[in-house]
Protein backbone atom coordinates (compact mmCIF):
# COMPACT_ATOMS: atom_id res chain seq x y z
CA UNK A 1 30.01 63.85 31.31
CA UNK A 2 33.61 62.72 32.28
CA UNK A 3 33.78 59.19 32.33
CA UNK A 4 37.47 58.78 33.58
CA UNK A 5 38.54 57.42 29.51
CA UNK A 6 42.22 58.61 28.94
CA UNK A 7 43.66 58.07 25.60
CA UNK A 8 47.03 56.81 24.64
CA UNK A 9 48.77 56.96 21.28
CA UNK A 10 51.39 54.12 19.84
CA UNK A 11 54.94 55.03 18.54
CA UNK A 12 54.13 55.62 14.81
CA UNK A 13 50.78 58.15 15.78
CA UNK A 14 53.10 59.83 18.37
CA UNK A 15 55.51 60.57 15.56
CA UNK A 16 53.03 61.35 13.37
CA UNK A 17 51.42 63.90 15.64
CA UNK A 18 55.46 66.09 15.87
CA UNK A 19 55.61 66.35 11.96
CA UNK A 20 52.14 67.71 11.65
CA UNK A 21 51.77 71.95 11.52
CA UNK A 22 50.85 72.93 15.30
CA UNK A 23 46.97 73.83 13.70
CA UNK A 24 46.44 70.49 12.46
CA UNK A 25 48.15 68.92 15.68
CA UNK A 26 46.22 70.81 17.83
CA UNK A 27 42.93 69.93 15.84
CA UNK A 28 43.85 66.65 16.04
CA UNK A 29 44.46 66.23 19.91
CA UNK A 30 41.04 67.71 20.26
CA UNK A 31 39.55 64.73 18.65
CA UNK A 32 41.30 62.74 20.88
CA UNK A 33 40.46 64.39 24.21
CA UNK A 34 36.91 64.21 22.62
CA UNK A 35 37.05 60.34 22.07
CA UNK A 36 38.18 60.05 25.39
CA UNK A 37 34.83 62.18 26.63
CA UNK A 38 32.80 59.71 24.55
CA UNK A 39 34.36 56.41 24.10
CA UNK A 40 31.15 55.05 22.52
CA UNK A 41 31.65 57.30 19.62
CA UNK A 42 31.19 55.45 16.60
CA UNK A 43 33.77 55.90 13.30
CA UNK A 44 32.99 56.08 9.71
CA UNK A 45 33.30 52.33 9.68
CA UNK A 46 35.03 49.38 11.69
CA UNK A 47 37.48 47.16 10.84
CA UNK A 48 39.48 44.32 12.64
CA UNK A 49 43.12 43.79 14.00
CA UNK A 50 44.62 40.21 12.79
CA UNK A 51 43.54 39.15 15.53
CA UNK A 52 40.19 40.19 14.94
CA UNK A 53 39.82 42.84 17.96
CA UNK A 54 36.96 45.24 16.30
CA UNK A 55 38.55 49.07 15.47
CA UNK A 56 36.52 52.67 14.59
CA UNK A 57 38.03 54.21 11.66
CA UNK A 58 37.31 57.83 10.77
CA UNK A 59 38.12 60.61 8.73
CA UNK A 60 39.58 63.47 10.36
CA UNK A 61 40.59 67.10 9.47
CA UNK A 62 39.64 65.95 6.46
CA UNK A 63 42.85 64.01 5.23
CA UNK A 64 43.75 61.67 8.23
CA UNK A 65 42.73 58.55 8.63
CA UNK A 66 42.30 57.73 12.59
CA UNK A 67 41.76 54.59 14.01
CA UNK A 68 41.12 53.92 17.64
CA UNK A 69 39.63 50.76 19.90
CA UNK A 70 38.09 51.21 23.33
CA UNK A 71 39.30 49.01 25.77
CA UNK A 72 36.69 49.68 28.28
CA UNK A 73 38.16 47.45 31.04
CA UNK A 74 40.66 49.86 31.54
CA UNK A 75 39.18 53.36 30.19
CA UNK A 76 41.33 53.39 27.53
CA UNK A 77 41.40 54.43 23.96
């Protein structure tokens, strides 16, 4: 079920993302269009911003560290 999420990657991810291997990249944009299918998807464990906004943090491909926040007001991750 689509629930209209889109998600959105800062500066140092979107950098990240051009130096990977296209495998891996690809791999890892289909975690992303799959957070974006279930933004209630819970990580290995949360953490908190500075200013204490609440974060998922998971493990993914096996080496890379992701970590996302839903903004639900505007179906965002």
């Amino acid at each position: 079920m689509n629930l209209g999420y889109r998600y959105a990657l800062d500066e140092a991810a979107y950098e990240f993302l051009g130096k990977l291997p296209r495998r891996e990249r690809t791999r890892l944009l289909a975690f992303f269009r799959r957070l974006a299918d279930n933004p209630f998807l819970p990580g290995d464990y949360q953490a908190k911003t500075a200013e204490l906004a609440p974060l998922e943090v998971m493990l993914v491909e096996g080496d890379i560290l992701v970590t996302w926040h839903a903004d639900h007001a505007v179906k965002e991750i």
